[in-house]
Protein backbone atom coordinates (compact mmCIF):
# COMPACT_ATOMS: atom_id res chain seq x y z
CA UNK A 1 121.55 170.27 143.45
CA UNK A 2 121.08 173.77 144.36
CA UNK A 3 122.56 176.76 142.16
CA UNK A 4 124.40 173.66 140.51
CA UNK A 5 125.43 172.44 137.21
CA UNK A 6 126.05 168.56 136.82
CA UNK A 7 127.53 167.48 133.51
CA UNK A 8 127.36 164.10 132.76
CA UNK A 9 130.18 163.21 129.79
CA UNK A 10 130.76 159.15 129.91
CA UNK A 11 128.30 156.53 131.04
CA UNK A 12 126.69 156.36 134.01
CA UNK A 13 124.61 153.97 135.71
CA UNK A 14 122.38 153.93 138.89
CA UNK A 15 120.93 151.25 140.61
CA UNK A 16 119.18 152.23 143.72
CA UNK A 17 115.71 152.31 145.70
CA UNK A 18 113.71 154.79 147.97
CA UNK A 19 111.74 158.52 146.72
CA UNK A 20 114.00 159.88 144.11
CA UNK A 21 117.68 159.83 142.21
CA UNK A 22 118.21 163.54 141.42
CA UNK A 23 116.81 166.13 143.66
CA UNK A 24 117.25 169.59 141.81
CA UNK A 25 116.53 173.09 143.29
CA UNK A 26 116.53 176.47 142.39
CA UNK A 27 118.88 177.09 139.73
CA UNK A 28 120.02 173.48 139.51
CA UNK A 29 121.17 172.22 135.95
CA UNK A 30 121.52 168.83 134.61
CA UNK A 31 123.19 168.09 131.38
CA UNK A 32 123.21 164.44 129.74
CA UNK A 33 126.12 164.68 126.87
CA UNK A 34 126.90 160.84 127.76
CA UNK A 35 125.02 157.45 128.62
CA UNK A 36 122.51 157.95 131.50
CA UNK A 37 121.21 154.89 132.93
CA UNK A 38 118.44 155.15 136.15
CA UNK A 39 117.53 151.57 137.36
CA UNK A 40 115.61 152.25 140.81
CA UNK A 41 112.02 150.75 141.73
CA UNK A 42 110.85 153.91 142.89
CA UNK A 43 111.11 157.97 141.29
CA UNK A 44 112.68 158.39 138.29
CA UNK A 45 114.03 162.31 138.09
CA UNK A 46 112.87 165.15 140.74
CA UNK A 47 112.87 168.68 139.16
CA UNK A 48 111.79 171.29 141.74
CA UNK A 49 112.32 174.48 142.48
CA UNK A 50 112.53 177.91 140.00
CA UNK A 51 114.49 177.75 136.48
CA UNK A 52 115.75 174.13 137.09
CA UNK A 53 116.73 172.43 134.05
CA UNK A 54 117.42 168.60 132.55
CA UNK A 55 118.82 169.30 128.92
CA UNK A 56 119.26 165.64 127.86
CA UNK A 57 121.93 166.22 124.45
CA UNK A 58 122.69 162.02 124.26
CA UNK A 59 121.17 158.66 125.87
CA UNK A 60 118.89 158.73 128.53
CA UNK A 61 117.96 154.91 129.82
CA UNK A 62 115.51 154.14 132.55
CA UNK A 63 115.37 150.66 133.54
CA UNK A 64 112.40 149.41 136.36
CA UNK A 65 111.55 146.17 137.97
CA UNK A 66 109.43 146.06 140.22
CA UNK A 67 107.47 142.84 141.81
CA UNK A 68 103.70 143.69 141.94
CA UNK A 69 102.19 141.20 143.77
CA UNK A 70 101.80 137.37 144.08
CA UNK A 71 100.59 136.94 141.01
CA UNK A 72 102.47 139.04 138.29
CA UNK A 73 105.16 141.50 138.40
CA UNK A 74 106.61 144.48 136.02
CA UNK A 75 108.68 145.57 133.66
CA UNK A 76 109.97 149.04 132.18
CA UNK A 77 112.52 150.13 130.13
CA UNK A 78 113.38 153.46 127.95
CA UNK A 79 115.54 153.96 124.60
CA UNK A 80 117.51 156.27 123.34
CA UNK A 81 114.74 158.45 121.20
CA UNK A 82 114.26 160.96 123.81
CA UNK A 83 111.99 159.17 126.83
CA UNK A 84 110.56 156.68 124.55
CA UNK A 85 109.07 153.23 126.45
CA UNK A 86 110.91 150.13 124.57
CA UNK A 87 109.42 147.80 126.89
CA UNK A 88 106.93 148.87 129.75
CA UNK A 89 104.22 145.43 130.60
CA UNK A 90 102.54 143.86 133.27
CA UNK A 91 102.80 140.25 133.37
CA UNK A 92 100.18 137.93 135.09
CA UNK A 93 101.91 134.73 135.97
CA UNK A 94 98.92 132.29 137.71
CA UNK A 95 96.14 132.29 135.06
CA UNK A 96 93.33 129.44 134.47
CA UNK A 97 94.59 126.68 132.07
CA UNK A 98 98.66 127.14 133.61
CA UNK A 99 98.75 130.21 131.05
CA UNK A 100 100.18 133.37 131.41
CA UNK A 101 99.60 136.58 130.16
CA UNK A 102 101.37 140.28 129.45
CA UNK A 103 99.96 143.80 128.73
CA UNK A 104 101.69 146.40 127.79
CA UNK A 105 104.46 147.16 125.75
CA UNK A 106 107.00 144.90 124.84
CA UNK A 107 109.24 142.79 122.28
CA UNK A 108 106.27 140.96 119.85
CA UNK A 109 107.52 137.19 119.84
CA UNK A 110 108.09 136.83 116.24
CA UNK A 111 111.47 134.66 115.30
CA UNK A 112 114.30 134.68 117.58
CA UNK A 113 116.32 137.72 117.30
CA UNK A 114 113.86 140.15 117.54
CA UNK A 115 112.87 138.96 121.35
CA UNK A 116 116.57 139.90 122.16
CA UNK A 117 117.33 143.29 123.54
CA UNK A 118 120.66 144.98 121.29
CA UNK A 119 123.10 144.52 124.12
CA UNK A 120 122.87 140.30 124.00
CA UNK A 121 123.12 140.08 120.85
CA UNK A 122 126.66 138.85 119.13
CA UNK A 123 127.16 141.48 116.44
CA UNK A 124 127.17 144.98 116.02
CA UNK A 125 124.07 145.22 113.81
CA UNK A 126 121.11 143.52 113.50
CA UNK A 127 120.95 141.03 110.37
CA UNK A 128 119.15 142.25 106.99
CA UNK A 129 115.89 140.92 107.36
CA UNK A 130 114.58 143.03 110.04
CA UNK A 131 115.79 145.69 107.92
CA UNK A 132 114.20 144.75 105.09
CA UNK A 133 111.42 142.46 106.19
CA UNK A 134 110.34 144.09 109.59
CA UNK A 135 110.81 147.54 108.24
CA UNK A 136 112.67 148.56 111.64
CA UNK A 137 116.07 149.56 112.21
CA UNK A 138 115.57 148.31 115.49
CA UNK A 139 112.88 145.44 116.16
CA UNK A 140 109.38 145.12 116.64
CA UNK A 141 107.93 145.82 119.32
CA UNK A 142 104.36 146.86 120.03
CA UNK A 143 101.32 147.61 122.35
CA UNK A 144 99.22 144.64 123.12
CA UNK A 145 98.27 141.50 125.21
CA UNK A 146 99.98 138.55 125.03
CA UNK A 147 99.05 134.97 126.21
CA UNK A 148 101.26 131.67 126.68
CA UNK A 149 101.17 128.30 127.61
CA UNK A 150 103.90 125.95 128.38
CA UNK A 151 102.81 122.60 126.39
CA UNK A 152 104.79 118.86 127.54
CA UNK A 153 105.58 117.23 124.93
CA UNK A 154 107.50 113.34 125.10
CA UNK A 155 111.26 112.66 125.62
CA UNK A 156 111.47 116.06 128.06
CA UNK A 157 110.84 118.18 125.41
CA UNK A 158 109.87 121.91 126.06
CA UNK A 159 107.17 123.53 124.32
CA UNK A 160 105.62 126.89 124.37
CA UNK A 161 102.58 128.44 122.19
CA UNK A 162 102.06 132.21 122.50
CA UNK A 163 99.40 133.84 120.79
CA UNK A 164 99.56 138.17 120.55
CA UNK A 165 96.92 140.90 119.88
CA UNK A 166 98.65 144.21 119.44
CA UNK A 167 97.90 147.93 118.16
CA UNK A 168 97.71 148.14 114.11
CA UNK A 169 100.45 150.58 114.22
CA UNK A 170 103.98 149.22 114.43
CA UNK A 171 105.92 151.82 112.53
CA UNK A 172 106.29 151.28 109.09
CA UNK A 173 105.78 147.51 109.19
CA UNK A 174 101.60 147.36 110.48
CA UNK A 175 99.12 150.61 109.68
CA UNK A 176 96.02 150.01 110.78
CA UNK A 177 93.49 152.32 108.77
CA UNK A 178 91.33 152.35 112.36
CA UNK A 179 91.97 151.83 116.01
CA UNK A 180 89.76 148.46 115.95
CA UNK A 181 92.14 147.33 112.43
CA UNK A 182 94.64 145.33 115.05
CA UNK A 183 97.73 143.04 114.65
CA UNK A 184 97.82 139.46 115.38
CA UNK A 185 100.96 137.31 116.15
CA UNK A 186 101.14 133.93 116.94
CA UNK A 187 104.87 131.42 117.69
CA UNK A 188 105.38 127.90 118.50
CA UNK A 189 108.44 127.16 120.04
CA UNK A 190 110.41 123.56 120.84
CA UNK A 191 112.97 122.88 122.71
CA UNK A 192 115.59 119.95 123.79
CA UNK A 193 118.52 118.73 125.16
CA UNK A 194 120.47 116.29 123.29
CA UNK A 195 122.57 114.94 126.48
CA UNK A 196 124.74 117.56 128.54
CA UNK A 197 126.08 119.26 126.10
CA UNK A 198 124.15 120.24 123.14
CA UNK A 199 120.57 121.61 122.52
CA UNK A 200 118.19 122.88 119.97
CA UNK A 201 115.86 125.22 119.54
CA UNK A 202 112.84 125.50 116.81
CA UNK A 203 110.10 127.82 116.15
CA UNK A 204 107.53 129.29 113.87
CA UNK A 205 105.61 132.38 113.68
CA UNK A 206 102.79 134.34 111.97
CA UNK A 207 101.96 137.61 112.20
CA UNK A 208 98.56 139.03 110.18
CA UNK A 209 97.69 142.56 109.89
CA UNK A 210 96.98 146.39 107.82
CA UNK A 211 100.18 147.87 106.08
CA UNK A 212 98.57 151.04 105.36
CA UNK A 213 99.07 151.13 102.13
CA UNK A 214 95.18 151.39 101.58
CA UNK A 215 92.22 150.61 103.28
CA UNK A 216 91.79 146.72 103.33
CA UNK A 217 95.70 145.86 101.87
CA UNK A 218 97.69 143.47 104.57
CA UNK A 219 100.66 142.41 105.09
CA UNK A 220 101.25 138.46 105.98
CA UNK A 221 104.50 137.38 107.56
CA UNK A 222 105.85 134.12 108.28
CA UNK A 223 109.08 132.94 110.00
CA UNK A 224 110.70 129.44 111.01
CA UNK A 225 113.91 129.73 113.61
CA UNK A 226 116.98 127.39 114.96
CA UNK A 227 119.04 128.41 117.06
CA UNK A 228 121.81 125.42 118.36
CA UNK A 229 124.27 124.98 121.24
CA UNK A 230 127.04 123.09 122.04
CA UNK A 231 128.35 123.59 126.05
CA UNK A 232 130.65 121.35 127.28
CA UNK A 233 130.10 120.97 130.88
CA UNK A 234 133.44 118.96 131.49
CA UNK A 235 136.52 118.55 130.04
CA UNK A 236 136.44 122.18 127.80
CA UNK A 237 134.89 124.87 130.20
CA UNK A 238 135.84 128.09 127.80
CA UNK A 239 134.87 126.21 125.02
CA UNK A 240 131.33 126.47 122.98
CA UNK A 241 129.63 126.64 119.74
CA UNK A 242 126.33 128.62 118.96
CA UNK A 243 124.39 128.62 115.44
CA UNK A 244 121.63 130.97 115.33
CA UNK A 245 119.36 130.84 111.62
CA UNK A 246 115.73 132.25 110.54
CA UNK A 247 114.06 132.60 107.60
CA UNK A 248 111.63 135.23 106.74
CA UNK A 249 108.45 135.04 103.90
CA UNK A 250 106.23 138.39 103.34
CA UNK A 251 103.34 138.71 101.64
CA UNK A 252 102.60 142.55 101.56
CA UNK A 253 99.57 143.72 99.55
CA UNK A 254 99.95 147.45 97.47
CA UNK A 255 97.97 149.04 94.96
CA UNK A 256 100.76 148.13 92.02
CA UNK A 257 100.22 144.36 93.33
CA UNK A 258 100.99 141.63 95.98
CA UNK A 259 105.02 141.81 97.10
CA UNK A 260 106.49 138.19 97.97
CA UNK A 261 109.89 138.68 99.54
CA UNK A 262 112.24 136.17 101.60
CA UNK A 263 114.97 136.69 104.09
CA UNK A 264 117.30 134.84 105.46
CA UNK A 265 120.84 134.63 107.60
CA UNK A 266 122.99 132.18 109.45
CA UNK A 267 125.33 132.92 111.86
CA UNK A 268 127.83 130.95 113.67
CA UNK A 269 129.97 132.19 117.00
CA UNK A 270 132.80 130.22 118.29
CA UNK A 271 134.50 130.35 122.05
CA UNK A 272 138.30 130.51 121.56
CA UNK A 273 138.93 130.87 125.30
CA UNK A 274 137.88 132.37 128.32
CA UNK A 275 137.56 135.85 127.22
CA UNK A 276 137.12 135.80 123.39
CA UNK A 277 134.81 134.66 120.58
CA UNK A 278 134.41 134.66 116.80
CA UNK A 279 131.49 134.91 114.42
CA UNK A 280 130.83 134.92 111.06
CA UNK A 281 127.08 135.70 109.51
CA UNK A 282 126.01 135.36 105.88
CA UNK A 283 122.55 136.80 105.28
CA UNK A 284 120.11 138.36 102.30
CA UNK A 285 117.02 140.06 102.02
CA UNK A 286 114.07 141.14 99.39
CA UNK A 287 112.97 144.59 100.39
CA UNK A 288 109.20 144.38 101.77
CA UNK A 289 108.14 146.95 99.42
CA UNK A 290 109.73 145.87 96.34
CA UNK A 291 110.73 142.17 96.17
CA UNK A 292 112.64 143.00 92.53
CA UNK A 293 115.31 144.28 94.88
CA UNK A 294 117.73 141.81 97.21
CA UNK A 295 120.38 142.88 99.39
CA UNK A 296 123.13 140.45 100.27
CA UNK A 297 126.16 140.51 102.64
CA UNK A 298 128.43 138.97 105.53
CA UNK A 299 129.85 139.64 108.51
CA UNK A 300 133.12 138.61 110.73
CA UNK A 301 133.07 139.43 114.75
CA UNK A 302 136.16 139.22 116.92
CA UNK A 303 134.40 139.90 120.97
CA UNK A 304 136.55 140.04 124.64
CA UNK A 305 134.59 139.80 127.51
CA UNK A 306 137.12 141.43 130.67
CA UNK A 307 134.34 140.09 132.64
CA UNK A 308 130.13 139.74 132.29
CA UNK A 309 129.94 143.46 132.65
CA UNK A 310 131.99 144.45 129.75
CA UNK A 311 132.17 143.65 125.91
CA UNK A 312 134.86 144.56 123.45
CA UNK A 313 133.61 143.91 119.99
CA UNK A 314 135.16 144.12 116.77
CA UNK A 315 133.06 143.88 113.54
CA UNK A 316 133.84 143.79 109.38
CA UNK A 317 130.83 143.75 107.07
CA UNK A 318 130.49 143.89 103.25
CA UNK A 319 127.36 144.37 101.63
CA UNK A 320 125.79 144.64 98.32
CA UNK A 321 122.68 146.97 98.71
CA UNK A 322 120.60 147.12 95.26
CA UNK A 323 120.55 148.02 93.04
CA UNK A 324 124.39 147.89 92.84
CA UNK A 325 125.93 149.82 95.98
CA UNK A 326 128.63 148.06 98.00
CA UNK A 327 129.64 148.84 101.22
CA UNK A 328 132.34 147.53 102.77
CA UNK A 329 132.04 148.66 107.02
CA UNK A 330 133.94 148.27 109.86
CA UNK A 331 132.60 148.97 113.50
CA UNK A 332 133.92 148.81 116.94
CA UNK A 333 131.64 148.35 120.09
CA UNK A 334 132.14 148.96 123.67
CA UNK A 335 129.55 147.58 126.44
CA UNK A 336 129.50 148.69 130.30
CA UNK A 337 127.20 147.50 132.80
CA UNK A 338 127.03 148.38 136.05
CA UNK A 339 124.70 147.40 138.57
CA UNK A 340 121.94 144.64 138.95
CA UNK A 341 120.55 143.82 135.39
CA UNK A 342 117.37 141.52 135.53
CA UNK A 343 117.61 137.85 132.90
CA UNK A 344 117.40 137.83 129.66
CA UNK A 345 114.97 134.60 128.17
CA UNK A 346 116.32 132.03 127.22
C-alpha cells in the first residue's frame, strides 16, 4: 500500500508463506473493523515508510505453524485482546524415556474442555465451572513446561500422564506472591474403544498453587472427566452420539477461612443428519470465592454445518445466578474458516 487506505469490514483470512503479508508505505493505512486472521510461517505485518498506520478497532488473529526441526516443531496463536499470545510453545517430540515435552505458552491440561480451543467446542459458551471454578471467562492457559508420557496399558488401552510446571500467575485463578511461588498441574488420562463404534474417555487432574489472597494461602483443585462416543462406521454414516461430563472440587484458602466449592455439567449432542446436531447441557457451580453461593442452569443447541468450514449455531440458556438473578439468553453463532487449519487433539 502506498498513499492507501485498506478497510477491512467482514472476516478475513490469510494463509500464505514467504517475507511478509502487508507491505505498507508512505501514507499507507490499515483499518481492522472486522475479523483479521494471518496464518503464514513467515512475517506477520510490514509497516514501513513515513506516517503509516495499523488502527486495529475489532479481532486481530495470528495463527503460525511452523516445523522446527527433526525433533520438535511450533506453535503460535493470538486472541482477540489486542496482540495477546493464547498459545505460543515449542514442543520436543524425541525425549529419553519415549516422553515428550512443551515450553511455552499454551492450554494447561486440566479436565477436558479447557484443552479445547472456543471454535470446537459445541455451544456458544463455555459451561459454569470455568466461570466459577477457574475464575476465567475464557480458560486457563499459562506459561510453563510441560512433560508427557504415553503409558500401555492391557486390552489396547491408551494411557497418557502429563505432569506441568507453570508461572504462579494465571489471572485471577493462581497469584504467586514471588516469581519462584509456581503452579503445578498434573492429568491422567485413559482411553478405549469398545468395538467400532463406541469409545470412552477418563481422566483426572490436580493442580496446586498461590491464590494471592496472602502470602502462603493456596488454592487446591481437583477434576475427574468422561467424555463418550458413539460413531457408527456402517449402516448410519450421519448418525452419532457424544456425552461430554466433569466435575470440579476447590479448595481455596482466604483470610475469612478455607472455601470448598464443586462444579459440575453434563452435556449431550446428538447427529440428526448430515448437516445438523442437537445438544442439551445441565450444569452448576459454587463460586471459588464464596462457596455459600451456587449458580445453576441449562442449555439447548440447534448447529448446521454447510460444510467443515462453516457452523451455524443456535443457542437458549436459562440460568439462576445467586443470589436470586435469572437470566433467560438466547445467542446465535456464525463460524468461517478459510484456509489450512492445523488438528485439534483428540
Amino acid at each position: 500500500l502506498l498513499q492507501r487506505t485498506l478497510n477491512n469490514n467482514g472476516t478475513t483470512r490469510v494463509n500464505g508463506t514467504g517475507t511478509g503479508i502487508i507491505y505498507m508505505g508512505s501514507g499507507a493505512t490499515f483499518n481492522n473493523n472486522g475479523t483479521f486472521d494471518l496464518r503464514n510461517n513467515d512475517s506477520l505485518l510490514y509497516l514501513s515508510g513515513a506516517n503509516s498506520f495499523f488502527n486495529n478497532n475489532s479481532t486481530f488473529v495470528r495463527s503460525i505453524g511452523a516445523g522446527v526441526s527433526t525433533f520438535g516443531n511450533g506453535n503460535l496463536s493470538f486472541n482477540n485482546n489486542g496482540v495477546e499470545v493464547e498459545e505460543g510453545y515449542v514442543t520436543f517430540l524425541n525425549l529419553p524415556w519415549q516422553t515428550q515435552a512443551k515450553a511455552g505458552k499454551f492450554k494447561v491440561q486440566f479436565g477436558k474442555i479447557n484443552t479445547l480451543h472456543l471454535h470446537v467446542l459445541p455451544w456458544v459458551d463455555e459451561p459454569l465451572p470455568l466461570d466459577d471454578i477457574l475464575l476465567s471467562p475464557d480458560t486457563w492457559e499459562a506459561e510453563g513446561i510441560s512433560v508427557s508420557k504415553v503409558i500401555e496399558l492391557p486390552g489396547d488401552t491408551f494411557s497418557e500422564l502429563y505432569v506441568q510446571v507453570l508461572n504462579g500467575t494465571s489471572g485471577l485463578l493462581f497469584v504467586g506472591p514471588t516469581k519462584s511461588d509456581l503452579t503445578y498441574n498434573a492429568q491422567y488420562r485413559a482411553y478405549r474403544d469398545f468395538g467400532d463404534d463406541h469409545n470412552l474417555e477418563l481422566g483426572v487432574s490436580y493442580a496446586h498453587g498461590y491464590n494471592g489472597t496472602s502470602a502462603t494461602n493456596t488454592t487446591a483443585l481437583q477434576n475427574a472427566h468422561l467424555v463418550y462416543r458413539w460413531k457408527p462406521l456402517q449402516g448410519r454414516p450421519y448418525r452419532s452420539f457424544i456425552v461430554r461430563s466433569e466435575y470440579f472440587w476447590s479448595q481455596r484458602e482466604q483470610p475469612d477461612g478455607t472455601q470448598k466449592a464443586q462444579g459440575f455439567f453434563v452435556g449431550g449432542d446428538w447427529q440428526l443428519a448430515r448437516r445438523w446436531y442437537t445438544g442439551a447441557r445441565y450444569e452448576f457451580s459454587d463460586h471459588a470465592t464464596n462457596a455459600a453461593l451456587r449458580d445453576k442452569g441449562v442449555a439447548a443447541t440447534l448447529t448446521f454445518m454447510p460444510s467443515e468450514f462453516s457452523v451455524l449455531r443456535a443457542e437458549y440458556r436459562r440460568r439462576d445466578y445467586a443470589p436470586g438473578i435469572v437470566a433467560n439468553e438466547g445467542f446465535l453463532q456464525i463460524q468461517f474458516a478459510i484456509g489450512a487449519h492445523g488438528a485439534h487433539p483428540f
